[in-house]
C-alpha atoms as a PDB file:
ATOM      1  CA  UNK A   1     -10.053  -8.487 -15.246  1.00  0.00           C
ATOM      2  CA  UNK A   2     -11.428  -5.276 -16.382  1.00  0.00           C
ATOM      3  CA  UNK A   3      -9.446  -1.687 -16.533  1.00  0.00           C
ATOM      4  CA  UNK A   4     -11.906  -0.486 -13.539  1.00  0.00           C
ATOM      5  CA  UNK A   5     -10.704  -2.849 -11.216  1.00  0.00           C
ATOM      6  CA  UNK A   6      -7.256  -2.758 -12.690  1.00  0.00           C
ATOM      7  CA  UNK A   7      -6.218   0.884 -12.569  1.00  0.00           C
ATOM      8  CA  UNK A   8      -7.189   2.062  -8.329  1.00  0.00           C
ATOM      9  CA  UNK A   9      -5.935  -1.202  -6.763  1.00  0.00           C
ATOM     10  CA  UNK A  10      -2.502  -1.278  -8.692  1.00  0.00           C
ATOM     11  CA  UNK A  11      -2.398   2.238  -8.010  1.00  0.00           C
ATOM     12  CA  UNK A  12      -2.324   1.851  -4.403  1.00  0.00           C
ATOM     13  CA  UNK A  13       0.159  -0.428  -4.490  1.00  0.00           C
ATOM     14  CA  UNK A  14       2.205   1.238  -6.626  1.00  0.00           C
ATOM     15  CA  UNK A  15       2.125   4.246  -4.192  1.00  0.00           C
ATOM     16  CA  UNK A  16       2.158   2.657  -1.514  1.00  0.00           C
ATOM     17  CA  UNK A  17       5.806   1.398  -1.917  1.00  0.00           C
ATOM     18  CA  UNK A  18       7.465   4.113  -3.649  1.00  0.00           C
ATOM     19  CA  UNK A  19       5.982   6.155  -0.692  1.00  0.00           C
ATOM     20  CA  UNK A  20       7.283   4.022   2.157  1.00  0.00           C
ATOM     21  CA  UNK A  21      10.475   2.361   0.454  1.00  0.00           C
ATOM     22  CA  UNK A  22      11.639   6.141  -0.527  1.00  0.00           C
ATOM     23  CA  UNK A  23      12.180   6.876   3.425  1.00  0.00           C
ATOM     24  CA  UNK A  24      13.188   3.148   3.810  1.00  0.00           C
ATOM     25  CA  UNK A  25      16.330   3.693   2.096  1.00  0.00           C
ATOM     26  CA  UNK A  26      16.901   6.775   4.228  1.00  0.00           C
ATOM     27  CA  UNK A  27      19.861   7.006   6.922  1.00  0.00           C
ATOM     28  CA  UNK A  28      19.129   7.664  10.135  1.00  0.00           C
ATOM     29  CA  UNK A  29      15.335   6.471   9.918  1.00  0.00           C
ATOM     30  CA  UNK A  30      12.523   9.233   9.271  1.00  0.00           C
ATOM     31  CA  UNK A  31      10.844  10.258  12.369  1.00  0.00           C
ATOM     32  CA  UNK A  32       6.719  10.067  11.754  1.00  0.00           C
ATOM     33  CA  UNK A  33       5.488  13.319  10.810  1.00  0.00           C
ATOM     34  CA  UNK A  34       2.614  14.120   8.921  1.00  0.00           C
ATOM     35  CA  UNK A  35       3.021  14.133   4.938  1.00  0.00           C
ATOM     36  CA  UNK A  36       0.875  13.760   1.759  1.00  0.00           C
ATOM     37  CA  UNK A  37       2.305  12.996  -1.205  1.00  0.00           C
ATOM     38  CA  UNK A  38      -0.379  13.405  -4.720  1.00  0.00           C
ATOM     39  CA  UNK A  39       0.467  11.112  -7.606  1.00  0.00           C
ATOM     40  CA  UNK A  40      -0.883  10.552 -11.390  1.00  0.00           C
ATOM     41  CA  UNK A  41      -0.882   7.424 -12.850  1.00  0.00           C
ATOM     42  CA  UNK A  42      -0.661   6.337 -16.567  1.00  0.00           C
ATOM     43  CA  UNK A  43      -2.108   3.454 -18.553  1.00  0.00           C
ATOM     44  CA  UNK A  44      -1.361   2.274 -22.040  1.00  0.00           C
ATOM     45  CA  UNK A  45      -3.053   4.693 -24.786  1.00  0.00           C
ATOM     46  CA  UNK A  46      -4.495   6.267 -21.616  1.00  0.00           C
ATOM     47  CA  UNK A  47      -2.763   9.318 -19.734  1.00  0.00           C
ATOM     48  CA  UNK A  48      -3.853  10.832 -16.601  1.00  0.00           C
ATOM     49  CA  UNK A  49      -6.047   7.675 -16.390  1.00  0.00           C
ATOM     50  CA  UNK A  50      -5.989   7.870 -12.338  1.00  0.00           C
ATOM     51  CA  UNK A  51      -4.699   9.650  -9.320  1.00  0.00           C
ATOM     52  CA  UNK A  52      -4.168   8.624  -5.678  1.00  0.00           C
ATOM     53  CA  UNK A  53      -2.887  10.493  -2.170  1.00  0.00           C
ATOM     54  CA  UNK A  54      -1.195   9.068   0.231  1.00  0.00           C
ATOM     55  CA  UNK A  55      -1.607  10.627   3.691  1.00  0.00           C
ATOM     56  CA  UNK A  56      -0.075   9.705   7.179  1.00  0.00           C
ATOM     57  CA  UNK A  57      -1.544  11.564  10.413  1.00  0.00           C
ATOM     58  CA  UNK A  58      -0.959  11.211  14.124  1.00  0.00           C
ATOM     59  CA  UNK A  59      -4.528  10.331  15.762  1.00  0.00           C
ATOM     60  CA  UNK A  60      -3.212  10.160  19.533  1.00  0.00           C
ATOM     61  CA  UNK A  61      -0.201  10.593  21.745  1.00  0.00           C
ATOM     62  CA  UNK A  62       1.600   6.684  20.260  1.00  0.00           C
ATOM     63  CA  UNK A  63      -1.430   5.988  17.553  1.00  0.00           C
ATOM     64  CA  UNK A  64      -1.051   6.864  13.454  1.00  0.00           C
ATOM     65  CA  UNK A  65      -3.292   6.204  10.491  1.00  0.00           C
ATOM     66  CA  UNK A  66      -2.067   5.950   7.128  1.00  0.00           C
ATOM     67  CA  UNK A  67      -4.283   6.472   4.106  1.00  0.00           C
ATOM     68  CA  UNK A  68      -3.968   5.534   0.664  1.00  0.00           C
ATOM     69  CA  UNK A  69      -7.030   7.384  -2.021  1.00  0.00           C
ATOM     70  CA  UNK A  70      -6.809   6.607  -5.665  1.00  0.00           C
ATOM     71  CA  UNK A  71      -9.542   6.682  -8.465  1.00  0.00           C
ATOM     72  CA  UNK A  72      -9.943   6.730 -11.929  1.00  0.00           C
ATOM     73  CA  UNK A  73     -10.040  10.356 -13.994  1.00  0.00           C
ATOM     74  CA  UNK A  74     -11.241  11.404 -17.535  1.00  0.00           C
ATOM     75  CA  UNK A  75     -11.972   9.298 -20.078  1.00  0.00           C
ATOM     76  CA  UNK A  76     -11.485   6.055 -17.875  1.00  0.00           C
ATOM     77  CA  UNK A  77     -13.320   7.381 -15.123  1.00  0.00           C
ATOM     78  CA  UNK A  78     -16.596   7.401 -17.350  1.00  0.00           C
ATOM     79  CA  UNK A  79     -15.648   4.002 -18.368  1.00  0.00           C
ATOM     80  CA  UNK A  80     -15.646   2.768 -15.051  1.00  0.00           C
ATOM     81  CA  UNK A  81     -18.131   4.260 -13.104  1.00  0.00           C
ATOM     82  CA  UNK A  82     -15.991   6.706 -11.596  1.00  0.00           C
ATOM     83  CA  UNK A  83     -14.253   3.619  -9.312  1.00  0.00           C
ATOM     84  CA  UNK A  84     -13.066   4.870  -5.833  1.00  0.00           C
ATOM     85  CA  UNK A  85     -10.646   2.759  -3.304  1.00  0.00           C
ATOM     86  CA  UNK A  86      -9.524   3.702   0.127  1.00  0.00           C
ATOM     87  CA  UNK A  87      -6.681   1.760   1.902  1.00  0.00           C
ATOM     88  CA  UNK A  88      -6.514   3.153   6.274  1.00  0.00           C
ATOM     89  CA  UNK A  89      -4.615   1.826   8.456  1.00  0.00           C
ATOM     90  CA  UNK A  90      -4.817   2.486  12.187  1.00  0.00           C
ATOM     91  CA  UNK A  91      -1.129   2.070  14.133  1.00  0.00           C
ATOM     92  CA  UNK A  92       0.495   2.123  17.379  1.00  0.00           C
ATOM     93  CA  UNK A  93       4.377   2.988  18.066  1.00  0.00           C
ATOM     94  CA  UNK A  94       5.613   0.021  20.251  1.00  0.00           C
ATOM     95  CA  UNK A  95       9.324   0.004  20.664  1.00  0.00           C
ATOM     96  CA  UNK A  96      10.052   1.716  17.831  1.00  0.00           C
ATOM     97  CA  UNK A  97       7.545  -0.921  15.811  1.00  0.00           C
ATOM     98  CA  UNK A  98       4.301   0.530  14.195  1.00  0.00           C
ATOM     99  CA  UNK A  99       1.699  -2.302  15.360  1.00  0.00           C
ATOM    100  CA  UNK A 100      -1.910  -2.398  13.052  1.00  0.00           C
ATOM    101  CA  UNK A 101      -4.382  -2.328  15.362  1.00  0.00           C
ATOM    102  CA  UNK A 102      -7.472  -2.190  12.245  1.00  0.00           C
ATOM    103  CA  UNK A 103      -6.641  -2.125   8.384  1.00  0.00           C
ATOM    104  CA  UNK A 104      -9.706  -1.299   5.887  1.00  0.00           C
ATOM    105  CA  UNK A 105      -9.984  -2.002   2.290  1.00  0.00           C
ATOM    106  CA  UNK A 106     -13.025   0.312   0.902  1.00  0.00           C
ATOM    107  CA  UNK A 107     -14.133   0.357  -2.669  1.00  0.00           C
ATOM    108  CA  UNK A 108     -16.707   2.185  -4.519  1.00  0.00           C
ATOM    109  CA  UNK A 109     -17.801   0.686  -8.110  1.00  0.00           C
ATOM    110  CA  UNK A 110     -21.035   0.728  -9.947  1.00  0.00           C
ATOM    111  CA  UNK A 111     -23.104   2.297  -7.028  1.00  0.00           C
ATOM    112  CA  UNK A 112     -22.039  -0.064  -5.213  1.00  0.00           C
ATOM    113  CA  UNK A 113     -19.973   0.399  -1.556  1.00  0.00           C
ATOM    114  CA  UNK A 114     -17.684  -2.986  -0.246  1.00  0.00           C
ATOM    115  CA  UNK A 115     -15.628  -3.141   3.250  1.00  0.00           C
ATOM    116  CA  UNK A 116     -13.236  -5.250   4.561  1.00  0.00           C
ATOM    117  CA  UNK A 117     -11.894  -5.375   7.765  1.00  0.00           C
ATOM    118  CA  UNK A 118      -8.803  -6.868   9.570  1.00  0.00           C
ATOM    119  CA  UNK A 119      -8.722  -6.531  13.650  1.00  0.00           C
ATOM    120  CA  UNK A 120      -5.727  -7.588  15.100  1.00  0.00           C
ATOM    121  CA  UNK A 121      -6.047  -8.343  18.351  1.00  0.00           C
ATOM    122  CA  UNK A 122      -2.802  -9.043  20.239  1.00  0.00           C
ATOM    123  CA  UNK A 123      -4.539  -9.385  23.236  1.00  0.00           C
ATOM    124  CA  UNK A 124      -6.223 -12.643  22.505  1.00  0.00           C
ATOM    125  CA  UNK A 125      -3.727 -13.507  19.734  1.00  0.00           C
ATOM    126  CA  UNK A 126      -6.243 -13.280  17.056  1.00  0.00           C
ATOM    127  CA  UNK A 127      -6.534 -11.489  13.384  1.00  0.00           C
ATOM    128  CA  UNK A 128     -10.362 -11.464  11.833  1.00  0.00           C
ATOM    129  CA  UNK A 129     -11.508 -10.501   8.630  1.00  0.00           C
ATOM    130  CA  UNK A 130     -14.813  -8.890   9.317  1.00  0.00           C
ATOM    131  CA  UNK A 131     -17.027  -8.075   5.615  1.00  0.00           C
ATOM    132  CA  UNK A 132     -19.574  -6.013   5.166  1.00  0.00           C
ATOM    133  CA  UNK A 133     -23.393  -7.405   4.286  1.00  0.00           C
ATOM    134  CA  UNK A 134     -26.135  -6.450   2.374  1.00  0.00           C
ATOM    135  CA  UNK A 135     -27.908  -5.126   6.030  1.00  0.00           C
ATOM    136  CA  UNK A 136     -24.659  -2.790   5.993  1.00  0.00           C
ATOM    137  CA  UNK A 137     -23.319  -4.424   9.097  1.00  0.00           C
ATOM    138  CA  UNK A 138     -19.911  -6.377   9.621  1.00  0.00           C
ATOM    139  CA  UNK A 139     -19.601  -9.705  10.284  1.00  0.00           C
ATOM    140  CA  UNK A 140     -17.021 -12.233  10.777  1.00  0.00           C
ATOM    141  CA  UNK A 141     -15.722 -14.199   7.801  1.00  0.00           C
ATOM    142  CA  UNK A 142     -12.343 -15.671   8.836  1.00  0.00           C
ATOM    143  CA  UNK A 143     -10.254 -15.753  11.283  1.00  0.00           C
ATOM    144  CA  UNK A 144      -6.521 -16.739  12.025  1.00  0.00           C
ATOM    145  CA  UNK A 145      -3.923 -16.928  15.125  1.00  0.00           C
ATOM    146  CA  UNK A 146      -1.691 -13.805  15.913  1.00  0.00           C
ATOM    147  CA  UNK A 147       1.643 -15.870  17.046  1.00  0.00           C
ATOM    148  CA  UNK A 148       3.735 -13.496  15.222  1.00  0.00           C
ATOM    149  CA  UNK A 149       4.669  -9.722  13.116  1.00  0.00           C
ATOM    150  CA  UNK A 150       2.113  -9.847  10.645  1.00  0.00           C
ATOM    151  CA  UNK A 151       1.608  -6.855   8.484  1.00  0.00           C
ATOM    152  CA  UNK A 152      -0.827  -4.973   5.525  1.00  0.00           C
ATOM    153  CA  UNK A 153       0.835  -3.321   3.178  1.00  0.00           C
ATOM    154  CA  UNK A 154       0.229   0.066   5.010  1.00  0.00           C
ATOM    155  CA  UNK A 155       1.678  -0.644   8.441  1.00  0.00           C
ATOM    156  CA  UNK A 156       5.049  -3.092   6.509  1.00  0.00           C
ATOM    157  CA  UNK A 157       6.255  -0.269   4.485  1.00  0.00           C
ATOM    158  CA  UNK A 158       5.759   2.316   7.009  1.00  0.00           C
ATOM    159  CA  UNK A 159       7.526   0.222   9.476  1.00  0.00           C
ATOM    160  CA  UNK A 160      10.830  -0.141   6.666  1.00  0.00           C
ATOM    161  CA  UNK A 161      10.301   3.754   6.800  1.00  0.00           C
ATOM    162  CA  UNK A 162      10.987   4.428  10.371  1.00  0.00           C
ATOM    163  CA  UNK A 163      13.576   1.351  10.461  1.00  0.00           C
ATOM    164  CA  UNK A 164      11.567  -0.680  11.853  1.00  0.00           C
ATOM    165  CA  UNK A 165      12.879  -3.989  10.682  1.00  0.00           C
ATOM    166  CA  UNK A 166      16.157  -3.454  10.996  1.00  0.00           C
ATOM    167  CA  UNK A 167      18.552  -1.132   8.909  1.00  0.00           C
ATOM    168  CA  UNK A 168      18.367  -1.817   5.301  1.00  0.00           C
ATOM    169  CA  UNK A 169      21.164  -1.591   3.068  1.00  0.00           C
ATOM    170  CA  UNK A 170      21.505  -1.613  -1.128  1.00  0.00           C
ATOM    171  CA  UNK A 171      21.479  -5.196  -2.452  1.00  0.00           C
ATOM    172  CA  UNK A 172      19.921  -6.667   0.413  1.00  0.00           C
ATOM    173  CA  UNK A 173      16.391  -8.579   0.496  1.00  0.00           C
ATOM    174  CA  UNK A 174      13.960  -8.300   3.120  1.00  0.00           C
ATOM    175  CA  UNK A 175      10.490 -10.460   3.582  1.00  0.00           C
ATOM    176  CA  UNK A 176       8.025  -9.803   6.006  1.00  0.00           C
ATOM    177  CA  UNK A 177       4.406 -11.927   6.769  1.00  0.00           C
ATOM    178  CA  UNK A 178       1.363 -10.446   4.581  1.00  0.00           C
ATOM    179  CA  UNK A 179      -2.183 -10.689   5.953  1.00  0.00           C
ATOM    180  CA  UNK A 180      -2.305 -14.673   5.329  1.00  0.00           C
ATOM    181  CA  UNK A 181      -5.644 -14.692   3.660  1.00  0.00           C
ATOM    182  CA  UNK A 182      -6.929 -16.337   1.628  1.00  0.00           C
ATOM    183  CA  UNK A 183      -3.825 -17.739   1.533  1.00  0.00           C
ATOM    184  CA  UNK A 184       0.066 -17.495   3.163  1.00  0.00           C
ATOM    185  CA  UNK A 185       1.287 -14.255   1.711  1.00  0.00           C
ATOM    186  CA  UNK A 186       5.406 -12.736   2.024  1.00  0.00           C
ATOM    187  CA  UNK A 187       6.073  -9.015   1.008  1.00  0.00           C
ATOM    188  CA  UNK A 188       9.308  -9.151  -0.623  1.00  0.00           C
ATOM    189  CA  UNK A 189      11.569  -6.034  -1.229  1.00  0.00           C
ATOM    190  CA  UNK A 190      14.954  -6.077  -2.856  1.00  0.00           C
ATOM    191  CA  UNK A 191      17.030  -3.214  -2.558  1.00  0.00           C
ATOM    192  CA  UNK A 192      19.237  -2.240  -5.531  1.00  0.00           C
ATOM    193  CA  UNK A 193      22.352  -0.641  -5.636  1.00  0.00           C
ATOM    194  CA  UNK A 194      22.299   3.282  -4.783  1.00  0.00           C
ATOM    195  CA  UNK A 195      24.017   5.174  -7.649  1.00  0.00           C
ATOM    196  CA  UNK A 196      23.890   8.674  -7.602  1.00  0.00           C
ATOM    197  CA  UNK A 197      20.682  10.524  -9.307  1.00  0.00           C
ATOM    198  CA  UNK A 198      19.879   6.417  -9.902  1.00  0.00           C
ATOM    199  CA  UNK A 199      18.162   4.741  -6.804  1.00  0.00           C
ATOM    200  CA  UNK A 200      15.959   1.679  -7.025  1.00  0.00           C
ATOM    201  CA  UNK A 201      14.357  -0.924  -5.690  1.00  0.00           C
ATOM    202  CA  UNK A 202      12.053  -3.429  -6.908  1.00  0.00           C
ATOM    203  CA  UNK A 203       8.803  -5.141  -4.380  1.00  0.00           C
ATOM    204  CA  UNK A 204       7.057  -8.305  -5.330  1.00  0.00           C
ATOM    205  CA  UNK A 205       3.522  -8.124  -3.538  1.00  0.00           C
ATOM    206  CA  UNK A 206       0.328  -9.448  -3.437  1.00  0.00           C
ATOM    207  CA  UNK A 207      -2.695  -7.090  -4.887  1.00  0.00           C
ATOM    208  CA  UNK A 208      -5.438  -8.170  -2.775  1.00  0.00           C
ATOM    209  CA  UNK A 209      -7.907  -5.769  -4.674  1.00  0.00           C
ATOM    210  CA  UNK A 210      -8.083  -8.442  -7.666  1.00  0.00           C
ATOM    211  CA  UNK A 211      -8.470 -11.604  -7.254  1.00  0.00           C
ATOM    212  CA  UNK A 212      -4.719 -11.030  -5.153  1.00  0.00           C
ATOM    213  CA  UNK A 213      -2.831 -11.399  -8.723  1.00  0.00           C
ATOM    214  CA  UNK A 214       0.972 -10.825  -7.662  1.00  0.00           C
ATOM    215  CA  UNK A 215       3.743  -8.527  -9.333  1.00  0.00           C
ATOM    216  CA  UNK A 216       6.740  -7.128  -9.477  1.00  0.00           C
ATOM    217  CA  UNK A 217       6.907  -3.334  -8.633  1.00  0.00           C
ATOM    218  CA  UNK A 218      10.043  -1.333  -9.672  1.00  0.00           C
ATOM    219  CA  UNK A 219      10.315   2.089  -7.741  1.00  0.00           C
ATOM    220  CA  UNK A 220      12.751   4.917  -8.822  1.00  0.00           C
ATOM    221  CA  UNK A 221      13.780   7.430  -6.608  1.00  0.00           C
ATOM    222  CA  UNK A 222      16.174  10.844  -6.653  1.00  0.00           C
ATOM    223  CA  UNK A 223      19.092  11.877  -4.720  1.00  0.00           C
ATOM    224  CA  UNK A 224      16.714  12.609  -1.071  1.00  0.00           C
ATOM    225  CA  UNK A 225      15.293   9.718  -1.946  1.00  0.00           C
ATOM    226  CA  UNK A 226      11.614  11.595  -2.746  1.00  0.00           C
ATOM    227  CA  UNK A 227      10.183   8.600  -4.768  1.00  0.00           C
ATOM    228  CA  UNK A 228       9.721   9.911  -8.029  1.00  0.00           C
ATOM    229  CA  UNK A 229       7.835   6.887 -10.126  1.00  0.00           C
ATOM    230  CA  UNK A 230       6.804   3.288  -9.773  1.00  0.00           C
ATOM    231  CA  UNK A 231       5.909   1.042 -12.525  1.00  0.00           C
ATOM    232  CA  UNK A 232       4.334  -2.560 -12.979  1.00  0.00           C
ATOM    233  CA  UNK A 233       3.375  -5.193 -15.725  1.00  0.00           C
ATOM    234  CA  UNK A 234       0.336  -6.832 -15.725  1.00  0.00           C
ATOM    235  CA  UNK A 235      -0.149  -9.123 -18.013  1.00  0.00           C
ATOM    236  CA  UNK A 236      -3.131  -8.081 -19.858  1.00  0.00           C
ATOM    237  CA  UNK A 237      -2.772  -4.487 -20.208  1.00  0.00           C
ATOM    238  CA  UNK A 238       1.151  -3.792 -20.222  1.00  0.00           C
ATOM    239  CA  UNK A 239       2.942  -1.000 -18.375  1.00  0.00           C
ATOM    240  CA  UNK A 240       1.146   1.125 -15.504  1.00  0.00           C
ATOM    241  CA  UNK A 241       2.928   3.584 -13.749  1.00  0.00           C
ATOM    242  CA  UNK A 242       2.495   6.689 -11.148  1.00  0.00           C
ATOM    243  CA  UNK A 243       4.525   9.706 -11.077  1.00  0.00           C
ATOM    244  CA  UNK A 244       4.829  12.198  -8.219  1.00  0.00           C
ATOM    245  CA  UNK A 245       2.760  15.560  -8.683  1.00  0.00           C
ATOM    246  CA  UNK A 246       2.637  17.138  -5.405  1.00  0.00           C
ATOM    247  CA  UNK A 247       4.614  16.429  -1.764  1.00  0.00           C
ATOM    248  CA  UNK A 248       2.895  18.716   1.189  1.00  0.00           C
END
């Protein structure tokens, strides 16, 4: 696995969680509001080596999308091509549950632009993966049943930040059903204990940007619970982390 590939998809994670797990911790729940939060990330003998926003909007009366944007910067961005990712989810507020209705992976790398697709259509019970082809159009590549919650990363976390799935206390653990492809996937979040000026929790997640290589994501937050930093292992290249630069 190459830094290119490495750096925006654990990135988005990374964000991703400390974003949504910040408010999940939260009592009462956050009410949906629009927020962007800007973050830097580090890599081993490499600072400033990417940066991602996280965005949430309301697109209609019960409908949100949430939006994750990272890439590479300086030195690493020449190094890999100036890589790109963009993680959107599209939601609706059912009792108090944010439902995905379409979650998009989108990558930029060497020139080159990918798309993935998940529909979820409750309607006929059914979750495609729909990929985009060298004619630019989207076509089906798998397909599963819908018989129960089944979340992307976007629309879980944002769901534990509205209390979604249930109130959420420190030392507990909470799993929830992953997009099961290309194979059965749990998102698992245990919450550590809340100490003053100290709050944590650690996530263990699938990245399905490479190759869906799992880790272990430890989040750090302050006293309002305004996630400061995340950090992560991988195995080849050591520690990555993010840091928050900007909340609007």
């Amino acid at each position: 696995m190459s830094l290119s590939r490495l750096i925006p998809g654990w990135l988005g994670v990374i964000l991703c969680l400390a974003l949504s797990l910040g408010s999940a911790l939260a009592a009462p729940p956050v009410i949906l509001q629009p927020e962007t939060l800007s973050y830097t990330v580090d890599a081993p003998l490499f600072k400033g080596a990417g940066r991602a926003t996280i965005s949430l909007r309301q697109v209609g009366e019960d409908h949100f999308e949430g939006e994750i944007e990272g890439e590479t910067t300086g030195v690493i961005a020449f190094f890999t091509s100036h890589r790109r990712d963009c993680y959107r989810t599209t939601m609706r507020l059912v009792q108090g549950k944010l439902q995905p209705l379409v979650y998009t992976e989108e990558s930029w790398r060497k020139g080159k632009y990918h798309l993935k697709e998940y529909r979820f259509d409750y309607a006929q019970s059914r979750l495609e993966l729909r990929e985009r082809g060298q004619d630019g159009g989207l076509s089906l590549k798998w397909q599963t049943e819908l018989t129960g919650p089944i979340y992307d990363p976007i629309s879980a976390f944002y769901n534990f930040r509205i209390g979604g799935l249930g109130e959420i206390k420190g030392g507990e653990t909470i799993t929830v059903a992953g997009v099961p492809y290309p194979q059965p996937e749990e998102i698992i979040i245990r919450i550590g204990l809340q100490e003053p000026g100290n709050r944590r929790a650690a996530v263990s997640i699938r990245n399905r940007a490479f190759e869906n290589e799992s880790g272990l994501v430890h989040i750090q937050f302050d006293d309002s619970l305004t996630p400061l930093s995340a950090w992560t292992r991988v195995l080849q290249f050591g520690k990555l982390s993010g840091r928050l630069t900007r909340r609007y």
